[in-house]
Protein backbone atom coordinates (compact mmCIF):
# COMPACT_ATOMS: atom_id res chain seq x y z
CA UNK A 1 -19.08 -2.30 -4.79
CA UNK A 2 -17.15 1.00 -5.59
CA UNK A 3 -13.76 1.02 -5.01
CA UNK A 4 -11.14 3.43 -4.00
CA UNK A 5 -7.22 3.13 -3.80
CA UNK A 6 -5.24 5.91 -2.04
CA UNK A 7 -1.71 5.20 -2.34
CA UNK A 8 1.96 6.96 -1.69
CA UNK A 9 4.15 5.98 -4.45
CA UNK A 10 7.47 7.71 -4.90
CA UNK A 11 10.59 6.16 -5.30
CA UNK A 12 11.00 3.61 -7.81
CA UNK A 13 6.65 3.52 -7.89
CA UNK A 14 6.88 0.04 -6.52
CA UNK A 15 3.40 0.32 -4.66
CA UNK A 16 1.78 2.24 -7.85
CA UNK A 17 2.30 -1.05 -9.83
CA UNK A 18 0.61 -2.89 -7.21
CA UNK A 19 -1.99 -0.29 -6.46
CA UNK A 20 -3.06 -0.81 -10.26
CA UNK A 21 -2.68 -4.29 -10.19
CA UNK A 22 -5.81 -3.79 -7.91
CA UNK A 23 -7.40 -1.51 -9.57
CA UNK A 24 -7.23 -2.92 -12.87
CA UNK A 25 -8.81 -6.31 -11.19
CA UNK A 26 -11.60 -4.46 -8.91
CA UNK A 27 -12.38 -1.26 -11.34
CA UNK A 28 -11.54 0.60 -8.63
CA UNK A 29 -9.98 4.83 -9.14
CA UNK A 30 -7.10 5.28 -8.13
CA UNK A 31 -5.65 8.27 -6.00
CA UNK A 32 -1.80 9.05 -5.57
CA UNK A 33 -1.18 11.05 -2.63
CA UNK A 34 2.28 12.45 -4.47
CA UNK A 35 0.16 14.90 -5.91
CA UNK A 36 -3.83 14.87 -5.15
CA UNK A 37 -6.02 17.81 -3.63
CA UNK A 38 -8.85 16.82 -1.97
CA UNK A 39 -10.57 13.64 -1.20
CA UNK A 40 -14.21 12.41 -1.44
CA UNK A 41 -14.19 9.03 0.43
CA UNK A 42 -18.67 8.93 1.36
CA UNK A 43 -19.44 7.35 -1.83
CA UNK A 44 -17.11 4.28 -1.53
CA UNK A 45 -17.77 1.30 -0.04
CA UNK A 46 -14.11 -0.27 -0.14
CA UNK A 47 -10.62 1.74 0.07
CA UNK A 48 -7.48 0.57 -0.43
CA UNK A 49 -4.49 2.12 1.41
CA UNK A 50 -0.77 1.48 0.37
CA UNK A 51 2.49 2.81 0.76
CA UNK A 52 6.38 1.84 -0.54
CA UNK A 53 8.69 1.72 3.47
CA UNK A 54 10.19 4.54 3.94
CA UNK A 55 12.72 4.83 6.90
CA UNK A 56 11.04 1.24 8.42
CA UNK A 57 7.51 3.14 8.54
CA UNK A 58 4.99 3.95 6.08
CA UNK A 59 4.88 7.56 4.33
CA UNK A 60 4.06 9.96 6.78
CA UNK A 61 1.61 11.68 4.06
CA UNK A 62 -1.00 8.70 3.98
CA UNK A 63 -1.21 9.10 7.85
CA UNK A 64 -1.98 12.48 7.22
CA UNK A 65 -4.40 11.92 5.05
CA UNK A 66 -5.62 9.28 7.31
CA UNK A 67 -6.41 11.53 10.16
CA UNK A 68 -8.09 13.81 8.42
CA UNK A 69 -11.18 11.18 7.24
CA UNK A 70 -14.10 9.98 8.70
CA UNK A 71 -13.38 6.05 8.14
CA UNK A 72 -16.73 4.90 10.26
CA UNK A 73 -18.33 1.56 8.77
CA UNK A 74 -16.09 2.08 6.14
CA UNK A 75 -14.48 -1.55 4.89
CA UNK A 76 -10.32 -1.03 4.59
CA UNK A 77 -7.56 -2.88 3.08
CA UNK A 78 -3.87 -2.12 3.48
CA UNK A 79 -0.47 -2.84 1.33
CA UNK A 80 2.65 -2.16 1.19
CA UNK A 81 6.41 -2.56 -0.53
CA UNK A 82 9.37 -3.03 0.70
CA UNK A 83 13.13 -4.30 0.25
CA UNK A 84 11.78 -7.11 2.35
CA UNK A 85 8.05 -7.43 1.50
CA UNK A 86 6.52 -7.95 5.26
CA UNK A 87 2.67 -7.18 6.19
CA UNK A 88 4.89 -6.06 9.53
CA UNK A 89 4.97 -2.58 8.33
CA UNK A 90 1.26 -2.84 7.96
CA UNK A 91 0.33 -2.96 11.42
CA UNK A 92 0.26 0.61 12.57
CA UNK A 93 -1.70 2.00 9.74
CA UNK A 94 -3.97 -0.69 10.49
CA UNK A 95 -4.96 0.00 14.15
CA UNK A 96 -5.46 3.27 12.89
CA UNK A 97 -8.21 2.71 10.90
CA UNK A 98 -9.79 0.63 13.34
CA UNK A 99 -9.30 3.14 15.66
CA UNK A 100 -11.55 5.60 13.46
CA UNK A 101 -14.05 2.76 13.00
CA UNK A 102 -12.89 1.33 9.89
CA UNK A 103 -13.33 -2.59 9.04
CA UNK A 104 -10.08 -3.67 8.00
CA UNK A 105 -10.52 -6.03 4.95
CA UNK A 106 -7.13 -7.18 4.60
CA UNK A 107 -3.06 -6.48 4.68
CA UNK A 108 -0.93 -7.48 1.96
CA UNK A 109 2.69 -6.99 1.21
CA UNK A 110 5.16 -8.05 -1.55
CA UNK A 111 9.10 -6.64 -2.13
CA UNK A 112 9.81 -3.48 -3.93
CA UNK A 113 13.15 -3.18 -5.76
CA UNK A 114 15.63 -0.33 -4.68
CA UNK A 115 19.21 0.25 -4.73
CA UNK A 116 20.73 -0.17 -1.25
CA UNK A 117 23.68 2.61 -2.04
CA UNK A 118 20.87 5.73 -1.98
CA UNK A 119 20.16 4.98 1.65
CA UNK A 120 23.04 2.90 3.48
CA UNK A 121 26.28 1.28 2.99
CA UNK A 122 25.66 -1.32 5.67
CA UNK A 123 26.17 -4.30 4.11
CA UNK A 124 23.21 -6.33 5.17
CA UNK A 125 21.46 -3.66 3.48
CA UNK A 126 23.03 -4.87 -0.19
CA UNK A 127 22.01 -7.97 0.58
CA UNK A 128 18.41 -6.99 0.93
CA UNK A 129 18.54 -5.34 -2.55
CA UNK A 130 19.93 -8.17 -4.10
CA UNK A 131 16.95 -10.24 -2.89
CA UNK A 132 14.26 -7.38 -4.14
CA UNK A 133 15.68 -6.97 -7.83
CA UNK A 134 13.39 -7.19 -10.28
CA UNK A 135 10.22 -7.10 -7.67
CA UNK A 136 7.21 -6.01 -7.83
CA UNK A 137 7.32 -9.14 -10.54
CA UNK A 138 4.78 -11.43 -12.28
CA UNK A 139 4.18 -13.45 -9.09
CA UNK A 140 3.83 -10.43 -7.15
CA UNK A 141 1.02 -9.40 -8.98
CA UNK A 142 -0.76 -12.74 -9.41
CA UNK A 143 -0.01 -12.69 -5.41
CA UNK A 144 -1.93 -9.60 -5.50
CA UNK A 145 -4.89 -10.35 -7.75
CA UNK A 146 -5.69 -13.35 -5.17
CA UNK A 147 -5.26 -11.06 -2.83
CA UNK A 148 -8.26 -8.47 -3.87
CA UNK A 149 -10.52 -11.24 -4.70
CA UNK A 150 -10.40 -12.57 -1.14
CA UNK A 151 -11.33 -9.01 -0.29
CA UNK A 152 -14.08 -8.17 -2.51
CA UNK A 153 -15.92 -12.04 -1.35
């Protein structure tokens, strides 16, 4: 099965860990939106799509990019990081795809360090950070390879 994983990785390249992670375990190429030009997605028969949270949504460029492909029959998987590491901010991209005919394979989610002080001093927010230090970490990633390998089955 060839394998492609389009991912938004930019501030602390939380979801680019992960993102190799999975393509290390599936020998899949890897694409990161932060700085691609075009993108060939007929000869693939699995893609990956991740992104870190930014602002409580996904990055807005992987929807872009979303829009702009012709995901019918294609077989999907999602994943993302976060302070809190919920498939929750999974779901939108995710009846996207299926909206453009795409077989969704798949969400998976783990925490993604980041320093609470660059975006809010809310409290709760500290918190959060304190919780995410040191993540994506070893168990993240084993979390991850399980995750693939349910995929490709």
């Amino acid at each position: 099965m060839k394998s492609l994983i389009i991912y938004f990785s930019n501030y602390k390249n939380n979801t680019e860990k992960i993102a190799k992670v999975f393509a290390e375990k599936i020998n899949a190429d890897l694409i990161n939106l932060k700085g691609s030009g075009e993108i060939k997605i007929e000869d693939y028969d699995l893609i990956g799509f991740g992104s870190g949270v930014y602002k409580e949504d996904l990055a807005p460029q992987l929807y872009k990019w979303v829009e702009k492909m012709n995901l019918k029959d294609k077989k999907v998987f999602v994943f993302s990081t976060s302070g809190v590491g919920f498939t929750y901010y999974n779901k939108k991209l995710i009846r996207i795809l299926k909206s453009k005919g795409a077989s969704c394979k798949g969400s998976f989610a783990c925490k993604g360090s980041f320093v609470s002080r660059e975006f809010s001093d809310k409290k709760i927010f500290e918190f959060m950070s304190k919780f995410a230090e040191g993540h994506p970490n070893y168990r993240d990633y084993r979390k991850a390879e399980k995750f693939i390998d349910k995929v490709v089955q």
